[in-house]
PDB file of N, CA and C in Angstrom:
ATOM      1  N   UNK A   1       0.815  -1.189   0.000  1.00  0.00           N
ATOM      2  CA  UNK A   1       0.000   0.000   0.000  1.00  0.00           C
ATOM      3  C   UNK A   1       0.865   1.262   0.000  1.00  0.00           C
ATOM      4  N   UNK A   2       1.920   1.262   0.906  1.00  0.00           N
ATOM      5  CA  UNK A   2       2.631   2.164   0.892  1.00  0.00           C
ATOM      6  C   UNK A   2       3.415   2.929  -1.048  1.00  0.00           C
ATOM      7  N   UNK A   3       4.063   1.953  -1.016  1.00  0.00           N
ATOM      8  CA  UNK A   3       3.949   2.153  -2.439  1.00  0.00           C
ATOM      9  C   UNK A   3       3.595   2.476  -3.364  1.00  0.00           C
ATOM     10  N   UNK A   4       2.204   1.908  -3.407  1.00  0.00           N
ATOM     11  CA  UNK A   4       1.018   2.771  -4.352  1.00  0.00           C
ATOM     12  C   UNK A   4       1.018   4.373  -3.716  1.00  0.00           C
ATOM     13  N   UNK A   5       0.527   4.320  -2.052  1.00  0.00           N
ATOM     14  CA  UNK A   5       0.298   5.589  -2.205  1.00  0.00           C
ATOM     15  C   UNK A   5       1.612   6.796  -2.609  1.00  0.00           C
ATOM     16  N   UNK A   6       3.059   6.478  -2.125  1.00  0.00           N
ATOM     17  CA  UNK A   6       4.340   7.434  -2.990  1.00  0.00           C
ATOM     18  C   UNK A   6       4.554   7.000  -4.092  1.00  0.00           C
ATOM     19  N   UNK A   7       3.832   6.282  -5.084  1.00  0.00           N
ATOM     20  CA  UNK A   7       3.732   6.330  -6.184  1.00  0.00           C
ATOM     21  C   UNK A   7       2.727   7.953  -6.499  1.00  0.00           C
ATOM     22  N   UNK A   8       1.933   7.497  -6.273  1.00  0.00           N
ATOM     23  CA  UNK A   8       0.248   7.838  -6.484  1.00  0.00           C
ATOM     24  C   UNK A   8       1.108   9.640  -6.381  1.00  0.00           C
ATOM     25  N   UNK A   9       1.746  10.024  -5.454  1.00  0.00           N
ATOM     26  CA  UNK A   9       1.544  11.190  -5.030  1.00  0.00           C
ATOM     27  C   UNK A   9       3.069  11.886  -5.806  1.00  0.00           C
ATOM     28  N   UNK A  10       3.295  11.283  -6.609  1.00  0.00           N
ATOM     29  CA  UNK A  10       4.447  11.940  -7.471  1.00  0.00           C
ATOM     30  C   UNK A  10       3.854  12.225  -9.069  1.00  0.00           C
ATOM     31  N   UNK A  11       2.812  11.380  -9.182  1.00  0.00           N
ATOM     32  CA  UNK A  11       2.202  11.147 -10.516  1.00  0.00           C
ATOM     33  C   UNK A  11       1.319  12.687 -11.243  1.00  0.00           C
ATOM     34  N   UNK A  12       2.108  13.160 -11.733  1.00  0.00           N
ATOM     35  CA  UNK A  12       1.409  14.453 -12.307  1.00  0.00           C
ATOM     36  C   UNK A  12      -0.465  13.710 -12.776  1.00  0.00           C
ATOM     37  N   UNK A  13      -1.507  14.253 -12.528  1.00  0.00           N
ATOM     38  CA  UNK A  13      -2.625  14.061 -12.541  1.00  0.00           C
ATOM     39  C   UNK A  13      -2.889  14.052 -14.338  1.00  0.00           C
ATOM     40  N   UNK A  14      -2.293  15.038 -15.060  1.00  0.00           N
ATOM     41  CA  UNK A  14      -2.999  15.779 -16.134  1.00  0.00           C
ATOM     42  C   UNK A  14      -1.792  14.437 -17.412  1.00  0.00           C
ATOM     43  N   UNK A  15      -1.659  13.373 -16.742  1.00  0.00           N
ATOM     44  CA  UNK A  15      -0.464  13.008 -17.864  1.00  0.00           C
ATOM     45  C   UNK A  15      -1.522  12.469 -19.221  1.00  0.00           C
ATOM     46  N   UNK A  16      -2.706  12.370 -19.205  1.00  0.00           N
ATOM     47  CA  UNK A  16      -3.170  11.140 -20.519  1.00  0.00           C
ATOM     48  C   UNK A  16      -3.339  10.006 -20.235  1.00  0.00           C
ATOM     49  N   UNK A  17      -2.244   9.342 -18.879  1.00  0.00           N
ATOM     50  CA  UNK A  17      -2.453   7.902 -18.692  1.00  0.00           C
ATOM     51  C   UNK A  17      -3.862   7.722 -17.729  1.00  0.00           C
ATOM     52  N   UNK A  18      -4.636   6.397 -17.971  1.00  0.00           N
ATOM     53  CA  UNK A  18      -5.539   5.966 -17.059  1.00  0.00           C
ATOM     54  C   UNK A  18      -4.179   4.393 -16.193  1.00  0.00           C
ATOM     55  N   UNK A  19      -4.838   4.649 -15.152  1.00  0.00           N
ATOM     56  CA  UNK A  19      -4.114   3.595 -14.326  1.00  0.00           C
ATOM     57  C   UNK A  19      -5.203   2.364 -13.882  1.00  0.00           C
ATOM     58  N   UNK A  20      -4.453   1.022 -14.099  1.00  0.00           N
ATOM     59  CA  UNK A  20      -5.389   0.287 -13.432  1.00  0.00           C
ATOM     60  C   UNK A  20      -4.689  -0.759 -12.235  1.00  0.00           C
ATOM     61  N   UNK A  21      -5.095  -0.465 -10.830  1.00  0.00           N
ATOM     62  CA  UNK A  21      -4.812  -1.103  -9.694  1.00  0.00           C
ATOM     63  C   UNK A  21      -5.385  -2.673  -9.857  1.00  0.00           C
ATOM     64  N   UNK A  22      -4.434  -3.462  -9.765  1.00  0.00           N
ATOM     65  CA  UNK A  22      -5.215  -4.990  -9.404  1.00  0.00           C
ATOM     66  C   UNK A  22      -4.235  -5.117  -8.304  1.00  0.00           C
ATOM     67  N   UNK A  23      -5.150  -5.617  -7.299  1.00  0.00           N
ATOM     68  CA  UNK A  23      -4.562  -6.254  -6.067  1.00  0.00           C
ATOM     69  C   UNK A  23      -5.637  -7.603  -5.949  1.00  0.00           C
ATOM     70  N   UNK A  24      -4.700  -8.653  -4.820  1.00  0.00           N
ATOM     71  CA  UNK A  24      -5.636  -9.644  -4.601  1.00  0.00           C
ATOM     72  C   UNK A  24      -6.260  -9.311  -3.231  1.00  0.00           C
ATOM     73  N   UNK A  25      -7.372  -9.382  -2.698  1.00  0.00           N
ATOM     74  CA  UNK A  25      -8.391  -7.973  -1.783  1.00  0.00           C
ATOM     75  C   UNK A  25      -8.587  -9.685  -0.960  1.00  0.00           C
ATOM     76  N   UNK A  26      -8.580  -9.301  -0.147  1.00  0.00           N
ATOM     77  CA  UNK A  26      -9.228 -10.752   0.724  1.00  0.00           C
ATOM     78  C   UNK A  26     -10.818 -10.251   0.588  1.00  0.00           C
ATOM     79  N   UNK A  27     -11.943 -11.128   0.512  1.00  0.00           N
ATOM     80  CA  UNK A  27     -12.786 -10.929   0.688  1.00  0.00           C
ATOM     81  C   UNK A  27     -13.646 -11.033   1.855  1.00  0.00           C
ATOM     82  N   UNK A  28     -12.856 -10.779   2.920  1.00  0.00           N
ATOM     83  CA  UNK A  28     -13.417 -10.676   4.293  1.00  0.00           C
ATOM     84  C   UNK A  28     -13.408  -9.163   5.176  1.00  0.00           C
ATOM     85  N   UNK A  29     -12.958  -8.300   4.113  1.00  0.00           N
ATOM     86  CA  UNK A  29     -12.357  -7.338   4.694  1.00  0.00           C
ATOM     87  C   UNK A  29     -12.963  -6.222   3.564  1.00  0.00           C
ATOM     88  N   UNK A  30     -13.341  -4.686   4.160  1.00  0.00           N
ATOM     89  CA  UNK A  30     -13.496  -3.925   3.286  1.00  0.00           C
ATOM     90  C   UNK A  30     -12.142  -2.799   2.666  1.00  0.00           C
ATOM     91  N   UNK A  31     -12.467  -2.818   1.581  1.00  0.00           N
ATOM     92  CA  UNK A  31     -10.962  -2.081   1.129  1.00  0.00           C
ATOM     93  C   UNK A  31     -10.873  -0.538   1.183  1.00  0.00           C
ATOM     94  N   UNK A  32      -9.811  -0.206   1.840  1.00  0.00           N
ATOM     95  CA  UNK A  32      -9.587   1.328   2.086  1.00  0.00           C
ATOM     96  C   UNK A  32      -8.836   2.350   1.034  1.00  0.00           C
ATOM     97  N   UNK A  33      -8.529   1.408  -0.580  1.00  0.00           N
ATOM     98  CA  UNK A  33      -7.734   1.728  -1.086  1.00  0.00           C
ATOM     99  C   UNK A  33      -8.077   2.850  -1.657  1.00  0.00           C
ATOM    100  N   UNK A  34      -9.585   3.143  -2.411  1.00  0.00           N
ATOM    101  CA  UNK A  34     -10.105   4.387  -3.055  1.00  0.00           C
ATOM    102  C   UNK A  34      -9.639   5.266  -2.170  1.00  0.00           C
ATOM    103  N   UNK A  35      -9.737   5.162  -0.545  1.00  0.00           N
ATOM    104  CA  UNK A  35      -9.535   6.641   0.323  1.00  0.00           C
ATOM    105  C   UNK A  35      -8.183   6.955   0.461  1.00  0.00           C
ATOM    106  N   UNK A  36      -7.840   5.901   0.539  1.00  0.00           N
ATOM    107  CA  UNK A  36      -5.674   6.269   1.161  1.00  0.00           C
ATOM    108  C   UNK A  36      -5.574   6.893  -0.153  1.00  0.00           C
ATOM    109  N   UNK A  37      -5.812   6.362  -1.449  1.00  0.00           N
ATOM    110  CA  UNK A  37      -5.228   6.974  -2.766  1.00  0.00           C
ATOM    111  C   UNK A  37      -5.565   8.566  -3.139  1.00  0.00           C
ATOM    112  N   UNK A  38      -6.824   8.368  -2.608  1.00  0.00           N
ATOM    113  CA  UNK A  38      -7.304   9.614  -2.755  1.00  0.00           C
ATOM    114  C   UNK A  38      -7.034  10.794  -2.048  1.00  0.00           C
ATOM    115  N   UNK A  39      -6.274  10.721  -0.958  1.00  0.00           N
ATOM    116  CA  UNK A  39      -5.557  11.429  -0.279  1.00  0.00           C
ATOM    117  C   UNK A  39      -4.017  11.600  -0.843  1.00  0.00           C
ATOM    118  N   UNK A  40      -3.693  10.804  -1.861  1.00  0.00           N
ATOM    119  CA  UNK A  40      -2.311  11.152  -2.518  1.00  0.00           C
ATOM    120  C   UNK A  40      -2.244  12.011  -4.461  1.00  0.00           C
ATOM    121  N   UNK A  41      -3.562  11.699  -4.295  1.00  0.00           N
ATOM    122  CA  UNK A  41      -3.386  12.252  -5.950  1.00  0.00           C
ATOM    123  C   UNK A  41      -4.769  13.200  -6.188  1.00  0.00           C
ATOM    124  N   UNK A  42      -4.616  13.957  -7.207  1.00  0.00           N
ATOM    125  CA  UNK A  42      -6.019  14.674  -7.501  1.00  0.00           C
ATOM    126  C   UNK A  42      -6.720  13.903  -8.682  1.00  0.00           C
ATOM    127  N   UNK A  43      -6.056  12.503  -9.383  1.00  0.00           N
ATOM    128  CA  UNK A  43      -6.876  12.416 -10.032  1.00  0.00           C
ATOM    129  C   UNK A  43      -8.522  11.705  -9.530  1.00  0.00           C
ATOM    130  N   UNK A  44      -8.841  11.149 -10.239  1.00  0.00           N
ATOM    131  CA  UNK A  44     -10.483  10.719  -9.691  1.00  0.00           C
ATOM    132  C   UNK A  44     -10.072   9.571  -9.420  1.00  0.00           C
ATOM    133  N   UNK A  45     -10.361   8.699  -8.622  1.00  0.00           N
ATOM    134  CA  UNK A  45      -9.937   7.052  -8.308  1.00  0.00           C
ATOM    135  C   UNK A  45     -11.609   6.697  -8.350  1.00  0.00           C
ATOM    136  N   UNK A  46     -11.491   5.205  -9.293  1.00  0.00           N
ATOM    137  CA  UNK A  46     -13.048   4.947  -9.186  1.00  0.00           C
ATOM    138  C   UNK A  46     -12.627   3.613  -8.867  1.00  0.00           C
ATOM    139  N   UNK A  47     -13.710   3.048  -8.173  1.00  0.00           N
ATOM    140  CA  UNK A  47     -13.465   1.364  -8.094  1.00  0.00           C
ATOM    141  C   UNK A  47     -14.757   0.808  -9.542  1.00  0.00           C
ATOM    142  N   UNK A  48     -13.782  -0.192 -10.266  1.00  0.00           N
ATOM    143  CA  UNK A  48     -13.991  -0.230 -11.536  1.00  0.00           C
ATOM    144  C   UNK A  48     -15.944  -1.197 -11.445  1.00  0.00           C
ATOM    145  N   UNK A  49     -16.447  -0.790 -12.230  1.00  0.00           N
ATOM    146  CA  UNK A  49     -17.530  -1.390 -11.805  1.00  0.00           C
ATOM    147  C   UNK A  49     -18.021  -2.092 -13.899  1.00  0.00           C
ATOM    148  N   UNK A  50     -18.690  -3.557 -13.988  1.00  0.00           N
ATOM    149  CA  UNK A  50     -18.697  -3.796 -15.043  1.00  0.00           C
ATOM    150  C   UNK A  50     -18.986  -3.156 -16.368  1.00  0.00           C
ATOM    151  N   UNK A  51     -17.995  -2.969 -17.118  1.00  0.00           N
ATOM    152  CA  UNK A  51     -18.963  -2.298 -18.439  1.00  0.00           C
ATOM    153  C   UNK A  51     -18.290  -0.604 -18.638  1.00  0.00           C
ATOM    154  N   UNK A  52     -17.262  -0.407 -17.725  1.00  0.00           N
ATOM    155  CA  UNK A  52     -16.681   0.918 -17.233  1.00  0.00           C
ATOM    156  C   UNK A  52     -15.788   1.139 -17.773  1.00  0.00           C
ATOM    157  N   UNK A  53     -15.811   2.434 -19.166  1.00  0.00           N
ATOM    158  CA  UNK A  53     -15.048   2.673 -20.084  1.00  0.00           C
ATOM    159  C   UNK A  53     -13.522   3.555 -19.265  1.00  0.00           C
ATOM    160  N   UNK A  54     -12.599   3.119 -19.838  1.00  0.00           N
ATOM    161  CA  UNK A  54     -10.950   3.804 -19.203  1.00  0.00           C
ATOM    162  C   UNK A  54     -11.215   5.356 -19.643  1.00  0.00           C
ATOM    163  N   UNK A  55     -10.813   5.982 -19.309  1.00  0.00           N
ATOM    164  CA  UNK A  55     -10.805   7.306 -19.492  1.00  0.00           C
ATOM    165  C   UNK A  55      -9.619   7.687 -18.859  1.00  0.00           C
ATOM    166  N   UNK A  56      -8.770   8.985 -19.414  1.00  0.00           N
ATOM    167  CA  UNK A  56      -7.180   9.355 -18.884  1.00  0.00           C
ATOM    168  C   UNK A  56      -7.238  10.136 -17.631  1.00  0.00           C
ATOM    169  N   UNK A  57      -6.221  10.369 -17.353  1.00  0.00           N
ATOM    170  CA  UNK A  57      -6.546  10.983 -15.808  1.00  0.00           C
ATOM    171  C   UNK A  57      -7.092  10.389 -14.696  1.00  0.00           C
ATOM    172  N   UNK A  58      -6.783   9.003 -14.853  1.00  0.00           N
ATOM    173  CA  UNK A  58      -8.184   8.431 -13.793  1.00  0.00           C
ATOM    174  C   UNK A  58      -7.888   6.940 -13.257  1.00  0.00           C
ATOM    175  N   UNK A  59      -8.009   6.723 -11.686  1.00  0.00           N
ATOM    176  CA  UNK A  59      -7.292   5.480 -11.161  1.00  0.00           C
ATOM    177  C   UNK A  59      -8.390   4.585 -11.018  1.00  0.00           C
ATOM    178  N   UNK A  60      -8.699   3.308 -11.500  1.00  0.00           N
ATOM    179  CA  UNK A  60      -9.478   2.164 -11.550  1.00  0.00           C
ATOM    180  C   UNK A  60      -8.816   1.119 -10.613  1.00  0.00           C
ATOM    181  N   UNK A  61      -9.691   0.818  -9.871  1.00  0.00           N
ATOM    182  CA  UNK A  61      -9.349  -0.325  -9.062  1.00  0.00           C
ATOM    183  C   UNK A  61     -10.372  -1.307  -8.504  1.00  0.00           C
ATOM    184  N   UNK A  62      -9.361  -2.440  -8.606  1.00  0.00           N
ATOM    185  CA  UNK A  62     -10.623  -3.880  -8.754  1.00  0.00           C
ATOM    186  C   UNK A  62     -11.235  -4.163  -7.404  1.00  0.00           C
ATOM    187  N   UNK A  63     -12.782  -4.472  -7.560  1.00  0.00           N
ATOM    188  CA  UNK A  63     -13.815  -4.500  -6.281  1.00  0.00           C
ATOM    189  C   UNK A  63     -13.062  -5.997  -5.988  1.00  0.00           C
ATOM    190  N   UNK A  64     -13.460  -6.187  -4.717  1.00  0.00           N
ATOM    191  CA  UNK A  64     -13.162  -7.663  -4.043  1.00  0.00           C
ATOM    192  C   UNK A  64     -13.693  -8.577  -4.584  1.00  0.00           C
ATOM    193  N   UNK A  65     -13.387  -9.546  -4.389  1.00  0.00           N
ATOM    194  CA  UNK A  65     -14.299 -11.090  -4.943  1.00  0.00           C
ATOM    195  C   UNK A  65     -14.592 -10.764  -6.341  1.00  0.00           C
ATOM    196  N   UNK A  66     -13.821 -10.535  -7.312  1.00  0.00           N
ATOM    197  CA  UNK A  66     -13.942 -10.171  -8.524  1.00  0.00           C
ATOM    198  C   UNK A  66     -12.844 -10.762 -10.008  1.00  0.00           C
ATOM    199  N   UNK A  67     -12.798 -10.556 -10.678  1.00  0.00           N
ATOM    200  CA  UNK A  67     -11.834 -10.952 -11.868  1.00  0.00           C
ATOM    201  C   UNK A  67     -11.959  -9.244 -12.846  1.00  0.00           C
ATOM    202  N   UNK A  68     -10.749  -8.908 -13.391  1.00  0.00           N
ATOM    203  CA  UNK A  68     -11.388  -7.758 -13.972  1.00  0.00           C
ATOM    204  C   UNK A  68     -10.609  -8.547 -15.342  1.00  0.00           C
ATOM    205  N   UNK A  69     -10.726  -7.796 -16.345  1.00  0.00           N
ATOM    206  CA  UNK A  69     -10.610  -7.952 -17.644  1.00  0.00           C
ATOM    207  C   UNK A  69     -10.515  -6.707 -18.153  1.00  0.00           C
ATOM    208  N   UNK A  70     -10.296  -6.235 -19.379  1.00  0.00           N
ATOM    209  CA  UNK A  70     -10.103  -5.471 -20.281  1.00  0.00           C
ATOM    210  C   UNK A  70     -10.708  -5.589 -22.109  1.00  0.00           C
ATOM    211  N   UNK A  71     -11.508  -4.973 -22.521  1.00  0.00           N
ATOM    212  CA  UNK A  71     -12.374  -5.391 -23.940  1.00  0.00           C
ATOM    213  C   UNK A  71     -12.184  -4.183 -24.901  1.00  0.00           C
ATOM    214  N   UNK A  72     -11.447  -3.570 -25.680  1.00  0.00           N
ATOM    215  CA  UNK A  72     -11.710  -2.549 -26.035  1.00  0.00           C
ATOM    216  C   UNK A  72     -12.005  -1.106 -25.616  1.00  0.00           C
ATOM    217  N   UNK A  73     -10.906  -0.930 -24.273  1.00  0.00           N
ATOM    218  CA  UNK A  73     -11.156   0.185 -23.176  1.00  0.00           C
ATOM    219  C   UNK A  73     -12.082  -0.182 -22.591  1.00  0.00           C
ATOM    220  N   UNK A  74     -12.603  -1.290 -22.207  1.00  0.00           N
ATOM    221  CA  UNK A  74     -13.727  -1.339 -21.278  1.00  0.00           C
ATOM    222  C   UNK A  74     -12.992  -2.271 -20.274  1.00  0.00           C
ATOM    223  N   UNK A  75     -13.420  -1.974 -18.925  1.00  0.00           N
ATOM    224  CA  UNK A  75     -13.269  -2.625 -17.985  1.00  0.00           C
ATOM    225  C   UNK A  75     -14.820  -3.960 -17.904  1.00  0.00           C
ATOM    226  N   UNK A  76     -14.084  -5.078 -17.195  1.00  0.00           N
ATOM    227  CA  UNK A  76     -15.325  -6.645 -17.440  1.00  0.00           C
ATOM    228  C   UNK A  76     -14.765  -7.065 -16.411  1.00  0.00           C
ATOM    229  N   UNK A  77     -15.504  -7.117 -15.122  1.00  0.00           N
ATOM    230  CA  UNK A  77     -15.979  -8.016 -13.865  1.00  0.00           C
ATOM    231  C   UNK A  77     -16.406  -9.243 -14.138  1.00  0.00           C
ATOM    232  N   UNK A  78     -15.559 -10.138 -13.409  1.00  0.00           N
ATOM    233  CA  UNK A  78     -16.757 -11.149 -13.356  1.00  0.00           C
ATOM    234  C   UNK A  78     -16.049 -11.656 -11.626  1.00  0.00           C
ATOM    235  N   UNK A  79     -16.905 -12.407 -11.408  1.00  0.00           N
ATOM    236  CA  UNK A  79     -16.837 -12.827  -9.989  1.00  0.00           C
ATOM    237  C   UNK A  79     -15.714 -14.124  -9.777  1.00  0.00           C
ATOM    238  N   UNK A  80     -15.467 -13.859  -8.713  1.00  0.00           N
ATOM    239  CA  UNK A  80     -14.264 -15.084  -8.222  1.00  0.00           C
ATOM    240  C   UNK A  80     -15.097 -16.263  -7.234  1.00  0.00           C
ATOM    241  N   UNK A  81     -15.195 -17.426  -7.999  1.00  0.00           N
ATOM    242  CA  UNK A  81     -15.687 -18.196  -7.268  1.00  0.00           C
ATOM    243  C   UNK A  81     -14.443 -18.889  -6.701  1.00  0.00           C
ATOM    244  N   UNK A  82     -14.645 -19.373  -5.646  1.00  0.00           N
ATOM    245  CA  UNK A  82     -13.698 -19.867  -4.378  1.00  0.00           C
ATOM    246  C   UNK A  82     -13.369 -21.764  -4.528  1.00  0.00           C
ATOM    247  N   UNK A  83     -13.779 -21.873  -5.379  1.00  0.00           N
ATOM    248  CA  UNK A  83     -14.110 -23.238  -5.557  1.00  0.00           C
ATOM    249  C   UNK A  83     -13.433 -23.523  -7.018  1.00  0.00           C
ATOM    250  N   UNK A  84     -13.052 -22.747  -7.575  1.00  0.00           N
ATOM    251  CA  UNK A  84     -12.463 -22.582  -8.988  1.00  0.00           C
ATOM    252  C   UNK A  84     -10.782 -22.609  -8.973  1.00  0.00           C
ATOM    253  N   UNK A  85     -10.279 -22.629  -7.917  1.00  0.00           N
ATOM    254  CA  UNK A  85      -9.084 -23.139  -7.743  1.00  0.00           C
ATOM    255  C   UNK A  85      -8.085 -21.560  -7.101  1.00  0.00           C
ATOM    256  N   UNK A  86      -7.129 -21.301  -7.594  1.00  0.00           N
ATOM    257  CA  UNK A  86      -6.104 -19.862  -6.966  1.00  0.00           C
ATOM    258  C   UNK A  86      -7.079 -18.897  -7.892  1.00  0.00           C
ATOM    259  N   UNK A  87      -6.827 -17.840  -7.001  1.00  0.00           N
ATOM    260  CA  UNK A  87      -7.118 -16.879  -7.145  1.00  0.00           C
ATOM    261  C   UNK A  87      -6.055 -15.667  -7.862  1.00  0.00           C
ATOM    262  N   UNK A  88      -6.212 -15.805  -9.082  1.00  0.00           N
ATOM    263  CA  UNK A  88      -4.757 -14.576  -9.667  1.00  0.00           C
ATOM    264  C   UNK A  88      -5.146 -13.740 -10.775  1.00  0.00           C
ATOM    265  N   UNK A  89      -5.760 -12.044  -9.581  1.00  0.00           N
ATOM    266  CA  UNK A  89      -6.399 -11.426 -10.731  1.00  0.00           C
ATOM    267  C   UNK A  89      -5.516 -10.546 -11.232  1.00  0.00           C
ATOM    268  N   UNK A  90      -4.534 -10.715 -10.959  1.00  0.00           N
ATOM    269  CA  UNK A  90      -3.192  -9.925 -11.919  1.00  0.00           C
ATOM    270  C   UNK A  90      -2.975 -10.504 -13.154  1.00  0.00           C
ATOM    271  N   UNK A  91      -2.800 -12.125 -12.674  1.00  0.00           N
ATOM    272  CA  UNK A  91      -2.262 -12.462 -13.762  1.00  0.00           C
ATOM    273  C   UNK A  91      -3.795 -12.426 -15.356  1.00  0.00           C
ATOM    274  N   UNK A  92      -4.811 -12.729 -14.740  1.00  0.00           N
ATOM    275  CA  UNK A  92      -5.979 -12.445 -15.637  1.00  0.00           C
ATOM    276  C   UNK A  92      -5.938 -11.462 -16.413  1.00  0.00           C
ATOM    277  N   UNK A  93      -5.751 -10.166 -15.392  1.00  0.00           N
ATOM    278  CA  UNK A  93      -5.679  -8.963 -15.828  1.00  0.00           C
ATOM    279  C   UNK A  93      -4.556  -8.713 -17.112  1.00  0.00           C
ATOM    280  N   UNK A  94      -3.416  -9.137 -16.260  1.00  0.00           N
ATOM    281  CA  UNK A  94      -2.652  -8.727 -17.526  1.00  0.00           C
ATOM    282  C   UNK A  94      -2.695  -9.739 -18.755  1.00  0.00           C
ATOM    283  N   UNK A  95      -3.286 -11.237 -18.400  1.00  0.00           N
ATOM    284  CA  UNK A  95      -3.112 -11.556 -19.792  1.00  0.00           C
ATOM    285  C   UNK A  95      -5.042 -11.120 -20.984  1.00  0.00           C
ATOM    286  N   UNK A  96      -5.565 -10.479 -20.330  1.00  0.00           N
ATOM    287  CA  UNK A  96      -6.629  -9.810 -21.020  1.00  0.00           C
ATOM    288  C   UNK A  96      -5.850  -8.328 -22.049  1.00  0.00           C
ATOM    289  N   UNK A  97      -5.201  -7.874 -20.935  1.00  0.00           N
ATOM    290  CA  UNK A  97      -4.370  -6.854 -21.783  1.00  0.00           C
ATOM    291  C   UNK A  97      -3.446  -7.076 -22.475  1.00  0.00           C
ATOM    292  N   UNK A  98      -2.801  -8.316 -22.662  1.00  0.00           N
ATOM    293  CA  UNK A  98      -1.993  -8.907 -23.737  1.00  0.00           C
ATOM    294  C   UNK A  98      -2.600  -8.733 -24.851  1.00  0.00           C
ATOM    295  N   UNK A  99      -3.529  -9.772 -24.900  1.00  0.00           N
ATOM    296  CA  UNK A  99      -4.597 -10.182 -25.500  1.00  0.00           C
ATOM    297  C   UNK A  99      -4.912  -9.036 -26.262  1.00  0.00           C
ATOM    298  N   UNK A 100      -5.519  -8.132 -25.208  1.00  0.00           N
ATOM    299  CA  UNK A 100      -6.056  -6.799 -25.951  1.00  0.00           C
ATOM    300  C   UNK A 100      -5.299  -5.628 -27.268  1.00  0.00           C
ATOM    301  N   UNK A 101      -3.902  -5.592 -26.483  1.00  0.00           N
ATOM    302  CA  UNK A 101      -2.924  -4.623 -26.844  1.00  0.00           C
ATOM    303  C   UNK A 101      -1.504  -5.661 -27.965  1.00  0.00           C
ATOM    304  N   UNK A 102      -1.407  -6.361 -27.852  1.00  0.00           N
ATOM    305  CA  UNK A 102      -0.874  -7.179 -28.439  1.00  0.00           C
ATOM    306  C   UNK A 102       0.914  -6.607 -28.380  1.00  0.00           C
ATOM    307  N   UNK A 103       1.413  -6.626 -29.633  1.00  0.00           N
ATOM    308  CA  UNK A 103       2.227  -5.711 -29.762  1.00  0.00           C
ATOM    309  C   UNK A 103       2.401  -4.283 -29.957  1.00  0.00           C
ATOM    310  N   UNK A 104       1.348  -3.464 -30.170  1.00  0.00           N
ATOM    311  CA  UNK A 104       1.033  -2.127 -30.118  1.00  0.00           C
ATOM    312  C   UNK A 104       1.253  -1.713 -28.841  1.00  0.00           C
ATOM    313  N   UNK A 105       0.899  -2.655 -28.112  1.00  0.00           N
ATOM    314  CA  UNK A 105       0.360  -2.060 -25.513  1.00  0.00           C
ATOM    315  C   UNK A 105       1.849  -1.791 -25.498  1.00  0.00           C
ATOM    316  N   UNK A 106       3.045  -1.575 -26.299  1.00  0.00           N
ATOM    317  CA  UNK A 106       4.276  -0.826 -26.062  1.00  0.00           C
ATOM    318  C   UNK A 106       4.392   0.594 -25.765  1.00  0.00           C
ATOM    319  N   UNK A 107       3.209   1.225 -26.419  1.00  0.00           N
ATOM    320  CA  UNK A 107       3.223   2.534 -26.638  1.00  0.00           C
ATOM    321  C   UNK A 107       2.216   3.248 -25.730  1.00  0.00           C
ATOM    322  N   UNK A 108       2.238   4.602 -25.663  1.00  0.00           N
ATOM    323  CA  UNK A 108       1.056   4.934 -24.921  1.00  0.00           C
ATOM    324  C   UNK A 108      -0.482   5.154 -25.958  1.00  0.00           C
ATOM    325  N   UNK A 109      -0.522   4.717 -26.864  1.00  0.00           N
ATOM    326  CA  UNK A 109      -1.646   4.912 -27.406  1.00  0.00           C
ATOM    327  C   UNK A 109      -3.146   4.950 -26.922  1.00  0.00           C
ATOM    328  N   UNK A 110      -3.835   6.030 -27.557  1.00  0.00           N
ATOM    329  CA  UNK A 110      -5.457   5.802 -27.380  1.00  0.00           C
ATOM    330  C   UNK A 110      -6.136   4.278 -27.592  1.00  0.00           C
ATOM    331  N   UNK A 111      -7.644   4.138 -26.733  1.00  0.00           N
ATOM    332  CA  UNK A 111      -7.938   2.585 -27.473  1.00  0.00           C
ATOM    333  C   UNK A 111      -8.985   3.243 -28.258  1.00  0.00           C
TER     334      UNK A 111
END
C-alpha cells in the first residue's frame, strides 16, 4: 500500500495515462484503497464497476471477490468463485491486456 500511495503522489494528474490497480483484496475485509489513494493524488480514483469505459486521468481499481478484464477500453468483472481453484487477478488482468494490446500495448496509445 505504501507504495502505491508514494507512487500515487508523485504522478502528475494531467499526464493522458488511465491507471489500473489490481490487487488480490481478501474478501473478508473492506478495502480502504479508493480513500488512502485519494488522499495522494487529484486524479479521480473509481473502483472499476462492469462495463466501465478507461478514461485518462483516472485510477481504476478492482472490487473484491472479482476478476477484472479489459475489452476494447472497457473494464469486465466477473466474480471469483472460491471453488475454482487460486485466485490470480493480476495475472488475468494482464493476460486480457496482452490479448487486448498485443504488440502495439508498447506505446502509450489511445484505445
Amino acid at each position: 500500500m505504501e507504495a502505491l500511495e508514494q507512487y500515487f503522489e508523485h504522478v502528475l494528474p494531467t499526464t493522458g495515462a488511465a491507471f489500473v490497480v489490481v490487487q488480490h483484496l481478501s474478501p473478508n475485509h473492506k478495502s480502504l484503497m479508493s480513500e488512502l489513494l485519494a488522499r495522494r493524488t487529484r486524479m479521480k480514483i473509481n473502483v472499476a464497476e462492469h462495463g466501465m469505459r478507461i478514461e485518462p486521468n483516472q485510477v481504476y481499481l478492482i472490487p473484491p471477490q472479482n476478476f477484472m478484464s479489459i475489452n476494447q477500453g472497457t473494464l469486465l468483472l466477473s466474480p471469483y468463485v472460491p471453488d475454482q481453484g487460486i485466485n490470480l487477478p493480476i495475472d488475468a488482468f494482464l493476460s486480457s491486456l496482452a490479448a487486448e494490446r498485443g504488440r502495439e500495448g508498447t506505446g502509450c496509445g489511445r484505445w
